[in-house]
Protein backbone atom coordinates (compact mmCIF):
# COMPACT_ATOMS: atom_id res chain seq x y z
CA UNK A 1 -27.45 -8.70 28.77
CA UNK A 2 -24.98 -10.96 27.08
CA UNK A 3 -23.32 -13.61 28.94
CA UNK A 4 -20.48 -14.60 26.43
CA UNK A 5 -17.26 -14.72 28.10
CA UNK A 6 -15.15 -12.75 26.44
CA UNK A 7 -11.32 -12.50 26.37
CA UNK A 8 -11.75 -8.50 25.58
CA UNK A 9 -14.40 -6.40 25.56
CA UNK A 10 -14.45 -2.70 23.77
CA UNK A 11 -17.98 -0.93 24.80
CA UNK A 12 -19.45 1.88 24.28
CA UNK A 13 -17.98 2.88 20.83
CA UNK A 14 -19.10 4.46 17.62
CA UNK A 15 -18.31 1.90 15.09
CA UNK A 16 -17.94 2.25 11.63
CA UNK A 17 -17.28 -0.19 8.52
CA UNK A 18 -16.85 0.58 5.00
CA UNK A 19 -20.91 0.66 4.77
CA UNK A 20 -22.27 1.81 7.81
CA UNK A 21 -21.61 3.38 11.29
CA UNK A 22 -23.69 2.41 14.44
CA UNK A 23 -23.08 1.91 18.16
CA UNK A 24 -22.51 -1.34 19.84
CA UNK A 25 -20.12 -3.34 22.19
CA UNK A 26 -17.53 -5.81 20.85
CA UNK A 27 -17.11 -9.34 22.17
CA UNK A 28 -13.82 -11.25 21.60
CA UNK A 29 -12.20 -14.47 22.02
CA UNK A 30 -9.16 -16.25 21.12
CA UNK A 31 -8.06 -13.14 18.86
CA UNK A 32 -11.52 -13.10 17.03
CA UNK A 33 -14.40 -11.14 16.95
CA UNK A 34 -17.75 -13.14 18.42
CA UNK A 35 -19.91 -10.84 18.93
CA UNK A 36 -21.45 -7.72 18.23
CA UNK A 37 -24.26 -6.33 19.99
CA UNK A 38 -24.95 -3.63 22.75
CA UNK A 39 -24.96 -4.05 26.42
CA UNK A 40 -22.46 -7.27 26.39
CA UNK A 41 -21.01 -8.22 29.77
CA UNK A 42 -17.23 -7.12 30.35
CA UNK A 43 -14.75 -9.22 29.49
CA UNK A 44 -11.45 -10.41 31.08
CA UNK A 45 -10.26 -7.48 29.74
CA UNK A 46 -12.80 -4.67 29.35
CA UNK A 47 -12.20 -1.12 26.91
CA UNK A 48 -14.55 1.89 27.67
CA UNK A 49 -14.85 3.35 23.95
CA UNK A 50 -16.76 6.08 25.16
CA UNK A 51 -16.21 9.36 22.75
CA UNK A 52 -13.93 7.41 20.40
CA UNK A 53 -14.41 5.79 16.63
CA UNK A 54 -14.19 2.35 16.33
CA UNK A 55 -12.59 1.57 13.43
CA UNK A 56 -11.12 -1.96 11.22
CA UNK A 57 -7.46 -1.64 11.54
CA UNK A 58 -5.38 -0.04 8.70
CA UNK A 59 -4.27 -2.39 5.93
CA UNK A 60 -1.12 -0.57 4.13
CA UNK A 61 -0.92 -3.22 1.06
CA UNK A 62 2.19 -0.73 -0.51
CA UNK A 63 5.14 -0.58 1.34
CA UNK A 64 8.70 -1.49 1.19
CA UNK A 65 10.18 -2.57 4.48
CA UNK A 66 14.22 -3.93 4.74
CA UNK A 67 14.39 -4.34 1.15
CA UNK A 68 16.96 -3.99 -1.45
CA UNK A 69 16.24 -1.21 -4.29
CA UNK A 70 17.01 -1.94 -7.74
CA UNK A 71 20.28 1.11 -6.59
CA UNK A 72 21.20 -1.32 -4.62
CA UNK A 73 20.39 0.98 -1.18
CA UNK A 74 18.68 -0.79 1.98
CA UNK A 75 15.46 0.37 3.57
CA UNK A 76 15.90 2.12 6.81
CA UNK A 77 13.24 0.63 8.57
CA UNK A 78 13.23 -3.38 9.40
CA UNK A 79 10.32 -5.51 10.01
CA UNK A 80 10.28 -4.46 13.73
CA UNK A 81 11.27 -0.51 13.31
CA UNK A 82 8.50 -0.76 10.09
CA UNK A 83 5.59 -2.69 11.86
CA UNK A 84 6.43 -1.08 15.06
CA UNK A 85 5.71 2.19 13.28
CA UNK A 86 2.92 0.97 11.24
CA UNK A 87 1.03 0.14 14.53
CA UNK A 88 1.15 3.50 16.28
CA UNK A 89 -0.68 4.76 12.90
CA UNK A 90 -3.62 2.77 13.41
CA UNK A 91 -2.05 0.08 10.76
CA UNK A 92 -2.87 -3.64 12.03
CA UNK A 93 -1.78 -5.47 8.80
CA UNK A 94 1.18 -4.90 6.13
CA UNK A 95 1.78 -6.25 2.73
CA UNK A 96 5.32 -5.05 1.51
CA UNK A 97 7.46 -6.89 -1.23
CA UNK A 98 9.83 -9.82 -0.90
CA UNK A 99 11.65 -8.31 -4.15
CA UNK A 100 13.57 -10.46 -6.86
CA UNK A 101 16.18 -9.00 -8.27
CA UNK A 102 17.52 -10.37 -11.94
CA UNK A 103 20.29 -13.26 -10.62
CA UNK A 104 17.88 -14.09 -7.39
CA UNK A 105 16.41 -17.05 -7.17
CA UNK A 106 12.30 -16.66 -6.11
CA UNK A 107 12.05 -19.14 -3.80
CA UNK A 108 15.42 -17.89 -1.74
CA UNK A 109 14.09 -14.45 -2.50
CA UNK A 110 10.78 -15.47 -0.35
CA UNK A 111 12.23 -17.42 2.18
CA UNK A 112 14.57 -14.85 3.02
CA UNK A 113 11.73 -12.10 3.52
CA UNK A 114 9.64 -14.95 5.47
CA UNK A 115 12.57 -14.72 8.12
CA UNK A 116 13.30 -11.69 8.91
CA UNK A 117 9.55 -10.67 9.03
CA UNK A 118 9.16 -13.64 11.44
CA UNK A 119 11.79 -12.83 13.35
CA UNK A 120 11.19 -8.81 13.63
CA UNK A 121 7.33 -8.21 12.83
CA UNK A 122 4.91 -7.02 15.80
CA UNK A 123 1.24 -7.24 13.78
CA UNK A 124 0.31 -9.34 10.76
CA UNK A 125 2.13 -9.36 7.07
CA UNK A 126 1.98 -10.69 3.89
CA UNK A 127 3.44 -10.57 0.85
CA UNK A 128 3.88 -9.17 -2.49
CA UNK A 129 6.45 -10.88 -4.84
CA UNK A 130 8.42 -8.05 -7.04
CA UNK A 131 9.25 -10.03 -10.03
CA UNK A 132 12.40 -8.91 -12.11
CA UNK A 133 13.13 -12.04 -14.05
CA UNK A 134 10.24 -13.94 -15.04
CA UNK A 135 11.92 -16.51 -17.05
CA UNK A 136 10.78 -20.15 -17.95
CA UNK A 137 11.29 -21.47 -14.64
CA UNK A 138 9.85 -18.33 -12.86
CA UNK A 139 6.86 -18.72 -15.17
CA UNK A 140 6.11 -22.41 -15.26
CA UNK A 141 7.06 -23.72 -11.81
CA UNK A 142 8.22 -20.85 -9.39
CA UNK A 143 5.19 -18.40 -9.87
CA UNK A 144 3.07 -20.73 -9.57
CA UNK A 145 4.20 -22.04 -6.49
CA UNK A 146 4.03 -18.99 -4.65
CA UNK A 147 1.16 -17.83 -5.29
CA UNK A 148 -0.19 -21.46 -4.17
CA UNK A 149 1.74 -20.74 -1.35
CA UNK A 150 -0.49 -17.33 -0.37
CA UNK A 151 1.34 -14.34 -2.29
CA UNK A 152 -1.70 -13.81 -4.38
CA UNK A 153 -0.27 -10.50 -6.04
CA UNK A 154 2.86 -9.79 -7.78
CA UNK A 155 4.25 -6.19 -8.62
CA UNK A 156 6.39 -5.75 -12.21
CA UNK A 157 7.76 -2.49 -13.48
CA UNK A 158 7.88 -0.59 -16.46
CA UNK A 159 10.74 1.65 -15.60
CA UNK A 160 13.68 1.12 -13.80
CA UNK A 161 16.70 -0.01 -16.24
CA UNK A 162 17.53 -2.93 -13.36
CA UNK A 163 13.68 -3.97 -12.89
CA UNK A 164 11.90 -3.08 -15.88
CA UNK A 165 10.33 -5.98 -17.84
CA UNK A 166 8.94 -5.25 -22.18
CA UNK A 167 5.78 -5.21 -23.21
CA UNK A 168 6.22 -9.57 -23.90
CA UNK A 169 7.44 -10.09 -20.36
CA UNK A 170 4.40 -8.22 -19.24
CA UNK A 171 2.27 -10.44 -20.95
CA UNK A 172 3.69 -13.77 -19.99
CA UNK A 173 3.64 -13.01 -16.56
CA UNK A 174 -0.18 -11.39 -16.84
CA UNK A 175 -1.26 -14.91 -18.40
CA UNK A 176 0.48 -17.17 -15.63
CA UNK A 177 -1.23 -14.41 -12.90
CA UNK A 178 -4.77 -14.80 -14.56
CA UNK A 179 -4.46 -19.02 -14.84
CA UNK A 180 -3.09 -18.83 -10.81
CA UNK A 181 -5.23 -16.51 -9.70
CA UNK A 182 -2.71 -13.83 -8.40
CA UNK A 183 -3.32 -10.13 -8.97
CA UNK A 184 -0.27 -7.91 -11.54
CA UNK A 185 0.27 -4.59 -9.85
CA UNK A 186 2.13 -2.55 -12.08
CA UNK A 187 4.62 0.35 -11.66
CA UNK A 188 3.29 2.09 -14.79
CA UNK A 189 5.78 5.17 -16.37
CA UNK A 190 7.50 4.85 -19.82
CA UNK A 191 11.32 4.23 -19.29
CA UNK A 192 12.59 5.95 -22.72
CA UNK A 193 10.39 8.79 -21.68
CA UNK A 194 12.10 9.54 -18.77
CA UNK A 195 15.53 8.55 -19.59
CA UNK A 196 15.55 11.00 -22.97
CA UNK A 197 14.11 13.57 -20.95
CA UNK A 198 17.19 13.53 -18.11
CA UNK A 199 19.97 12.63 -20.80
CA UNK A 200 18.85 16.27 -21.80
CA UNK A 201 18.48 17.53 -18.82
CA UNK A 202 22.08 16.44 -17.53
CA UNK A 203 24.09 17.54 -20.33
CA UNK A 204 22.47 21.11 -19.87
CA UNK A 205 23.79 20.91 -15.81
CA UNK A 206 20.36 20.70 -14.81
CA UNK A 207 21.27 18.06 -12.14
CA UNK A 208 18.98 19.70 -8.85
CA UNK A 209 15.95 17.13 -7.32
CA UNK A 210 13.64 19.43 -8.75
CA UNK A 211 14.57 18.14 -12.19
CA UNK A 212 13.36 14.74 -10.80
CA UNK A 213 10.01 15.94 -11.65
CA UNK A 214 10.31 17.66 -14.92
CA UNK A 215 11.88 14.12 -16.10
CA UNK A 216 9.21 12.51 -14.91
CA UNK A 217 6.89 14.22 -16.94
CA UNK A 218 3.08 13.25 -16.36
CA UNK A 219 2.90 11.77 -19.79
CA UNK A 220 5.07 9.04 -19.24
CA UNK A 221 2.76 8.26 -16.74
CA UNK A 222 -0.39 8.14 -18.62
CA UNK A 223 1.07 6.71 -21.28
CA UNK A 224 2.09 3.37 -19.51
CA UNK A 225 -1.06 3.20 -17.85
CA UNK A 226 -2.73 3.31 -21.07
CA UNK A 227 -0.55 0.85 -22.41
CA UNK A 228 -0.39 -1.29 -19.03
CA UNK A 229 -4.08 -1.26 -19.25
CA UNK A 230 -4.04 -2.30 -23.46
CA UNK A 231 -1.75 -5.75 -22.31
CA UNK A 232 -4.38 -6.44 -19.38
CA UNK A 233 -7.29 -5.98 -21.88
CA UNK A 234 -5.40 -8.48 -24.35
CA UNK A 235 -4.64 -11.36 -22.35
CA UNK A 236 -8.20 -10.93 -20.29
CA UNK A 237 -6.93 -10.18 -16.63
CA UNK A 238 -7.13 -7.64 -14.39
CA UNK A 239 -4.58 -5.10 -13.36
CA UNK A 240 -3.53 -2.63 -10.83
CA UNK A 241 -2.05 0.60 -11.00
CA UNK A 242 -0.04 2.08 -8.27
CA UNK A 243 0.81 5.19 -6.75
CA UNK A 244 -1.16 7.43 -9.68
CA UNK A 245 0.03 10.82 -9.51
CA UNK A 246 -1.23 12.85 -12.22
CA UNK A 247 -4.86 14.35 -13.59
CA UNK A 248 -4.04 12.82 -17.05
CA UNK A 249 -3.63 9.19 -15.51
CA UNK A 250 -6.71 9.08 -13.31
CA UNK A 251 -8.63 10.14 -16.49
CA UNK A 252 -7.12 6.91 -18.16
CA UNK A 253 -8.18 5.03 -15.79
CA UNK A 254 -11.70 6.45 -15.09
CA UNK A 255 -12.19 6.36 -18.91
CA UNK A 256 -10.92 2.74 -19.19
CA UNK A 257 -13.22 1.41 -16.44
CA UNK A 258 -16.63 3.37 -18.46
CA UNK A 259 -15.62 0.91 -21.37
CA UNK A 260 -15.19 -2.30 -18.93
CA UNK A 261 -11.79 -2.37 -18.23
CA UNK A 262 -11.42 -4.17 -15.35
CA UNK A 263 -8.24 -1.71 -14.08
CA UNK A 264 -7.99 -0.37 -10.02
CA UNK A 265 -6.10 1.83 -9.04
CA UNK A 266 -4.40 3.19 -5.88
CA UNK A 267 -3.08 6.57 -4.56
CA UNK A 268 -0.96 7.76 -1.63
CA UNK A 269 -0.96 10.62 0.61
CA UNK A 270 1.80 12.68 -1.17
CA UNK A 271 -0.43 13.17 -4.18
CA UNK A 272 -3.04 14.87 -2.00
CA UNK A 273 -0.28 17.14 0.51
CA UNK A 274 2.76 17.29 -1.66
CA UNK A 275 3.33 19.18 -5.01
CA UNK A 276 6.68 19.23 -7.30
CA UNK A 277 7.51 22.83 -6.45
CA UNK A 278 7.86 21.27 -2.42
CA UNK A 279 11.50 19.45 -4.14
CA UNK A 280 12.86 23.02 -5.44
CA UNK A 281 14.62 23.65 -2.58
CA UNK A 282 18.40 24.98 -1.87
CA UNK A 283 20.92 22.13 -2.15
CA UNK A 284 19.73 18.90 -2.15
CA UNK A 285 16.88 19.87 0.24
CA UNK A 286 14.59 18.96 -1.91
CA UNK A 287 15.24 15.12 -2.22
CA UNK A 288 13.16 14.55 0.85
CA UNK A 289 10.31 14.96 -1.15
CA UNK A 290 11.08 13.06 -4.70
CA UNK A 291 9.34 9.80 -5.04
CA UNK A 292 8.45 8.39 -8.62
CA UNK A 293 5.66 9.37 -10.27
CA UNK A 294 6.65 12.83 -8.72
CA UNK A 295 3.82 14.49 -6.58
CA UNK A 296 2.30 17.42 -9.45
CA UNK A 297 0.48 20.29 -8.29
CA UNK A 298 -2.77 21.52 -6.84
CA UNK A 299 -4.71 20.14 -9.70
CA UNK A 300 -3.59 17.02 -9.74
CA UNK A 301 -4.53 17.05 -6.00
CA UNK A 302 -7.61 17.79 -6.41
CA UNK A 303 -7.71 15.04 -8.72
CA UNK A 304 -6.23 12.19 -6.90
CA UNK A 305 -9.06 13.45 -3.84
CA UNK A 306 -12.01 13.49 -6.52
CA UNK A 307 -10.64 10.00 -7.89
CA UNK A 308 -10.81 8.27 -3.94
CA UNK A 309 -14.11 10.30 -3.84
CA UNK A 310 -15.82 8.50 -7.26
CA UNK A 311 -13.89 5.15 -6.75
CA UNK A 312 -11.65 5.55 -9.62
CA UNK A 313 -8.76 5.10 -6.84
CA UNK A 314 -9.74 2.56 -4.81
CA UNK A 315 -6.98 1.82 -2.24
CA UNK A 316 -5.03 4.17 -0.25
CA UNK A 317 -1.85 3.20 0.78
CA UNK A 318 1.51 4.83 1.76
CA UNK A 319 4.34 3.25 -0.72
CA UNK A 320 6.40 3.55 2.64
CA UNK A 321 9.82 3.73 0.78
CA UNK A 322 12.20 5.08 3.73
CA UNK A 323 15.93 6.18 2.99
CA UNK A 324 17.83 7.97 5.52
CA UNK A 325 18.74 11.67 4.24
CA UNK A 326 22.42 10.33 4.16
CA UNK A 327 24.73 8.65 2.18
CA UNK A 328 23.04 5.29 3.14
CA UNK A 329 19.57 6.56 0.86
CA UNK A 330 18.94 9.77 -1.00
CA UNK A 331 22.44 11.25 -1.08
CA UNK A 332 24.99 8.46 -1.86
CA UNK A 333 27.22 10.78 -2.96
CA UNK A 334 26.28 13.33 -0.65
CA UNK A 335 25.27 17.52 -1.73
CA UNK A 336 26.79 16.13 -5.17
CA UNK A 337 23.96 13.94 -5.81
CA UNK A 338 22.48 14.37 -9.14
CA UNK A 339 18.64 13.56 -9.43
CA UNK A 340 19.14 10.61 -11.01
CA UNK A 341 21.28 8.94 -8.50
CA UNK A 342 18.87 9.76 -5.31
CA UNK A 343 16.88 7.11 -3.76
CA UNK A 344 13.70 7.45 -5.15
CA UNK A 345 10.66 7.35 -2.57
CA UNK A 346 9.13 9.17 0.68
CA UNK A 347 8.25 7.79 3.96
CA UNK A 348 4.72 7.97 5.47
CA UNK A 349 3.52 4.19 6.89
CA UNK A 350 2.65 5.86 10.16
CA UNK A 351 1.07 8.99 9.00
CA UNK A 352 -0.92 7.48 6.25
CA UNK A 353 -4.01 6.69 8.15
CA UNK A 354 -3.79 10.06 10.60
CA UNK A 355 -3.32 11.85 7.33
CA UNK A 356 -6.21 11.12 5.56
CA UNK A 357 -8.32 11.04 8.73
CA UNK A 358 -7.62 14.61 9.53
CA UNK A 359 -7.72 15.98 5.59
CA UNK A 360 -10.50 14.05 4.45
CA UNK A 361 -12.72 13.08 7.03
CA UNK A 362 -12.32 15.76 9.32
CA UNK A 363 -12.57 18.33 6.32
CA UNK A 364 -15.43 17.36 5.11
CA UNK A 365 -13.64 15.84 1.93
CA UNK A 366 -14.65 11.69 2.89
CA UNK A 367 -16.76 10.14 5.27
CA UNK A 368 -15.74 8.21 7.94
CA UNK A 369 -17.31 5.01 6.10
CA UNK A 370 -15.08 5.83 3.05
CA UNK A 371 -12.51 6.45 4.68
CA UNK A 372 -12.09 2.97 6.12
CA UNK A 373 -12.87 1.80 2.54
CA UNK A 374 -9.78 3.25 0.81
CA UNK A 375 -7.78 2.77 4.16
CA UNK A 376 -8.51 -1.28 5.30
CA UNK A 377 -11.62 -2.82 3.49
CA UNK A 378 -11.12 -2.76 -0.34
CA UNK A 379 -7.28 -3.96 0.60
CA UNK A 380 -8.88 -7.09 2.17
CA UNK A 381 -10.88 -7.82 -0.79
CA UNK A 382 -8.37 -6.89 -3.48
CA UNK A 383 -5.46 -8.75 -2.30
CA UNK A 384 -7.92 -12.35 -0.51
CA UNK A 385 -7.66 -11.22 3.52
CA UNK A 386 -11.76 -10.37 3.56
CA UNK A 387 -11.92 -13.69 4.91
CA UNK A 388 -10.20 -11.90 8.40
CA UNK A 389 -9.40 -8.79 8.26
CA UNK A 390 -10.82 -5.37 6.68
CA UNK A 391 -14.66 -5.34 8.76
CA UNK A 392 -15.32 -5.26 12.38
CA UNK A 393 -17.89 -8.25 11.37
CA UNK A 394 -18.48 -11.27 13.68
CA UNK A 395 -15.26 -14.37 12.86
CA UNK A 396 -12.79 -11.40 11.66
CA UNK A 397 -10.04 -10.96 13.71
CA UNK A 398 -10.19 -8.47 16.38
CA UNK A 399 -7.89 -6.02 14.62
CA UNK A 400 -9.13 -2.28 15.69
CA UNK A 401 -8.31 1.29 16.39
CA UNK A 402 -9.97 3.26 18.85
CA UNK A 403 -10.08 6.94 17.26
CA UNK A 404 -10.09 10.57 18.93
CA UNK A 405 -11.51 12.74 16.37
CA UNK A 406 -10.57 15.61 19.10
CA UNK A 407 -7.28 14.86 19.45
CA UNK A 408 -4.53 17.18 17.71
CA UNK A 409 -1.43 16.50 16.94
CA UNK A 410 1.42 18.46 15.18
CA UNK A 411 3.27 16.34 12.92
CA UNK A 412 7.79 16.06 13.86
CA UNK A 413 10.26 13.43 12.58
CA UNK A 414 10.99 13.11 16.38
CA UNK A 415 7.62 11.84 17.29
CA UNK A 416 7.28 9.04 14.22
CA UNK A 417 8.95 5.73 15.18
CA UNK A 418 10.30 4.57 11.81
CA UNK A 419 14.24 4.89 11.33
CA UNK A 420 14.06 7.47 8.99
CA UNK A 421 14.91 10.88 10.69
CA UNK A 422 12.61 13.02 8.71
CA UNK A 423 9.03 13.64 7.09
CA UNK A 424 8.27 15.29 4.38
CA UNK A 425 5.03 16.40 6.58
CA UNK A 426 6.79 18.12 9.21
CA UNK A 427 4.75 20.50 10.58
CA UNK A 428 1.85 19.89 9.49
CA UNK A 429 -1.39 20.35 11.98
CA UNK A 430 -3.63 17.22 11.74
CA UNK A 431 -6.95 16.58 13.54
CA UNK A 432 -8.19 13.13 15.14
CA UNK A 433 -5.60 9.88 16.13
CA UNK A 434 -5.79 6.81 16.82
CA UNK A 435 -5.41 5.98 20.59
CA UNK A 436 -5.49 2.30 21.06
CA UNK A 437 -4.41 -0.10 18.56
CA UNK A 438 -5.69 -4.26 18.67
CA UNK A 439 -4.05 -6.98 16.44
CA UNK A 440 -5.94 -10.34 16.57
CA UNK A 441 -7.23 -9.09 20.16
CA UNK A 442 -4.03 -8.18 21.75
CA UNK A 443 -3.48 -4.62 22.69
CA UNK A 444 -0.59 -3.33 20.65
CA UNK A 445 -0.26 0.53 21.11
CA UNK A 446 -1.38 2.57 24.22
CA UNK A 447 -0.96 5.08 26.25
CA UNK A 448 1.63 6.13 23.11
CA UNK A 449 3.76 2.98 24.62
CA UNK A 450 4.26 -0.19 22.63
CA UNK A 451 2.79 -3.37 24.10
CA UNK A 452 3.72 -6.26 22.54
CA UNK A 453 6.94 -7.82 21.47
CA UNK A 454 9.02 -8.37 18.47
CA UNK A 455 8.20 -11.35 16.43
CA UNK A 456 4.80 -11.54 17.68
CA UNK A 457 2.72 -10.59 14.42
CA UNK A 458 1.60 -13.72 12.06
CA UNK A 459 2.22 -14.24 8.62
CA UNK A 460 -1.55 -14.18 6.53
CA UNK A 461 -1.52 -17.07 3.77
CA UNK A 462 -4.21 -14.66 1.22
CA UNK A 463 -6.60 -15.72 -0.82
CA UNK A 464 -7.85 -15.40 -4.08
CA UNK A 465 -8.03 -11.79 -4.77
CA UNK A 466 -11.84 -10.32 -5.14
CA UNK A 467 -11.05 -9.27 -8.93
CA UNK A 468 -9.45 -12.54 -9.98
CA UNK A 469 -11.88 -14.29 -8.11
CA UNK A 470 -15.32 -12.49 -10.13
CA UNK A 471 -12.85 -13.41 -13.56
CA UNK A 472 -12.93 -16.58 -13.02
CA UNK A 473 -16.54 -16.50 -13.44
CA UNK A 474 -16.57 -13.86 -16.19
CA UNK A 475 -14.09 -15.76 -18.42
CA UNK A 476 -16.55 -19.48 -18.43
CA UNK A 477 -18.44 -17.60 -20.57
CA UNK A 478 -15.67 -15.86 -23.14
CA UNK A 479 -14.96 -18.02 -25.78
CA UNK A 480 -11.66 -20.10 -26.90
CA UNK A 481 -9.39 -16.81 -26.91
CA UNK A 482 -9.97 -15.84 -23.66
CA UNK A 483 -9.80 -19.18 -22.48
CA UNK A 484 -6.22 -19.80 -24.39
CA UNK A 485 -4.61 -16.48 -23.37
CA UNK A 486 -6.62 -15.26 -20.14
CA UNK A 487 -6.57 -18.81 -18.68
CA UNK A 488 -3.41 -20.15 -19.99
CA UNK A 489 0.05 -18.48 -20.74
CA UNK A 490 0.26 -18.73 -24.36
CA UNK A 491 3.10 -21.52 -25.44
């Protein structure tokens, strides 16, 4: 018998990491996990785990919380509504986008975030920096600086006429990421695609949210992932691609990593439960369920599942993107809202975690040691926070979720806690939940009550991410080019 004094104690649970499950008692201390072993003496405070899953808490590293859209709409949820609601999903850790827009400075950009996620935030953040202007003092002395400064991973678009960078933007700002060490996540669909696609579609009074999809055709998004991953390949870095949608892409990428690409990838839960035919729907109905890429169809589903099964798609993360049904978000001009003027994007930071729980682990379709792979572990390491958070591992912090796999819960805006006022899963029947909730030791969700103020989550300086990191050592041993484009923005 142990006789560690411990802060908190959780006993008796099944405990499971990305690469194995077993049964033990946790010890912890000043926020941090010290040790790991059964039959440890209670602590101060003491958690029977008896019948429930330990698990690392959730890491949602996509998600946009009070932030500005390129439209020019606001997020509904702030960094207390969007935490707050984070945390009753199991979520212990957040990584949403201080966003640059084209006349905004990056440092004011960043501070600005810093605040009001100090101010508002109730577990532990970080950053991604959504670049928009990357010119010569963004590139040579801004970047740079931020990513010194612990926002390790940067997120540029292809589409989007007021965020969209060309092909030579993408690879100025790919060389400064590869010689700082920051990781380019990329919003990969071809603008000119989509844009000659809905100037068709308008003139012909095709103006429903179902059209959203048929502009959005899946090619556009294969095509700039194909080309996203071309630029990476040139300038010797590595890149993410978020949100994939479609069959065609994940084949891009799945092909593209059998030839040594070094491309990841990332999907979200309304490529596994939504399809395009959920947005054809009367009136404007159907804008609660448009995002960009569009959800597809059952094939594509199956898919996106077989791509998180094989490790094409390594993450799992929500792209929480929550606009009011109103003329504050997806309808500014109310039932005469073309699709082109909606807000694009669907919430789900609670229900990510609860979602994939109940449809892949419970079904049969992931185990449980997979699922905390896609859902908190490969986060830590690709965006530098495996040095605290993404294991249940002796000097991580202590952030957990204590899982009933019998619990069942039927899914209603009204019982969510973001600021949105619907979800696209509404009635949907999902098996297993997570009961308790621990950031850095403190008990942050139970009993379905909140526990801890506003304010009280920490901001997480990251590291070098995992990919950059095994570049670094790849590219000593690459030759001149490598070293004068991979290493250093070209002049």
């Amino acid at each position: 018998m142990s006789t560690s004094n411990f802060d908190l104690t959780i006993r008796n649970g099944r405990i499971s990491n990305a690469d194995r499950t077993f049964h033990a008692d946790i010890g912890i201390r000043d926020g941090v996990i010290v040790e790991i072993a059964e039959g440890l003496s209670a602590g101060k405070q003491d958690v029977d785990a008896s019948g429930l899953w330990v698990l690392p808490g959730g890491i949602d590293s996509h998600c946009h919380i009070e932030q500005l859209s390129g439209m020019g709409l606001m997020c509904a949820d702030d960094f207390y509504s969007g935490t707050v609601s984070a945390a009753f999903g199991g979520t212990t850790t957040i990584i949403p986008f201080a966003a640059q827009h084209r006349a905004d400075s990056i440092p004011d950009v960043v501070a600005s975030y810093s605040k009001l996620a100090r101010e508002k935030a109730v577990i532990d953040y970080g950053f991604h920096l959504i670049l928009a202007n990357p010119d010569e003092t963004a590139l040579s002395k801004h970047l740079p600086q931020v990513i010194r400064d612990g926002i390790t991973s940067l997120k540029v678009y292809m589409t989007y006429d007021k965020l969209k960078l060309d092909d030579y933007q993408l690879l100025e700002v790919m060389a400064v990421a590869g010689a700082e060490g920051a990781l380019v996540m990329m919003h990969a669909e071809n603008n000119d695609m989509i844009r000659w696609i809905a100037h068709r579609l308008l003139e012909r009074g095709h103006v429903a949210p179902k059209f959203h999809a048929v502009a959005h055709d899946p090619l556009a998004e294969s095509e700039a992932t194909n080309r996203a991953i071309a630029l990476a390949n040139l300038v010797d870095v590595p890149v993410l691609i978020v949100h994939v949608a479609g069959r065609q892409t994940i084949e891009v990428i799945r092909n593209a990593r059998r030839l040594g690409a070094a491309v990841h990838a990332e999907s979200c839960p309304q490529y596994l439960l939504l399809e395009a035919s959920d947005s054809d729907r009367p009136g404007v109905e159907g804008a609660k369920f448009c995002c960009s890429p569009p959800p597809r169809d059952k094939d594509s589903q199956e898919a996106v599942w077989q791509g998180l099964k094989d490790g094409t798609l390594g993450l799992f993360s929500s792209d929480h993107a929550p606009y009011r049904f109103d003329e504050s978000g997806k309808l500014p001009k109310g039932d005469a809202t073309t699709f082109k003027e909606m807000a694009n994007g669907v919430p789900g930071l609670e229900l990510r975690l609860p979602l994939l729980f109940s449809e892949g682990v419970m079904k049969g379709r992931l185990t449980i040691e997979e699922f905390v792979a896609l859902t908190s572990t490969n986060h830590a390491r690709m965006y530098g926070l495996a040095h605290r958070k993404g294991a249940i591992a002796v000097g991580s912090d202590a952030d957990l979720a204590l899982w009933n796999p019998a619990r069942r819960v039927d899914v209603t805006a009204a019982m969510l806690h973001d600021q949105v006022g619907y979800t696209p899963y509404e009635g949907h029947s999902l098996q297993g939940w997570p009961e308790q909730v621990f950031s850095r030791g403190r008990c942050v969700v139970r009993d379905n009550k909140l526990q801890v103020e506003r304010g009280t989550g920490q901001y997480i300086p990251r590291q070098r991410p995992e990919p950059l990191a095994k570049r670094a050592t790849q590219s000593e041993a690459k030759g001149a080019f490598s070293q004068l484009v991979g290493l250093k923005r070209v002049p």
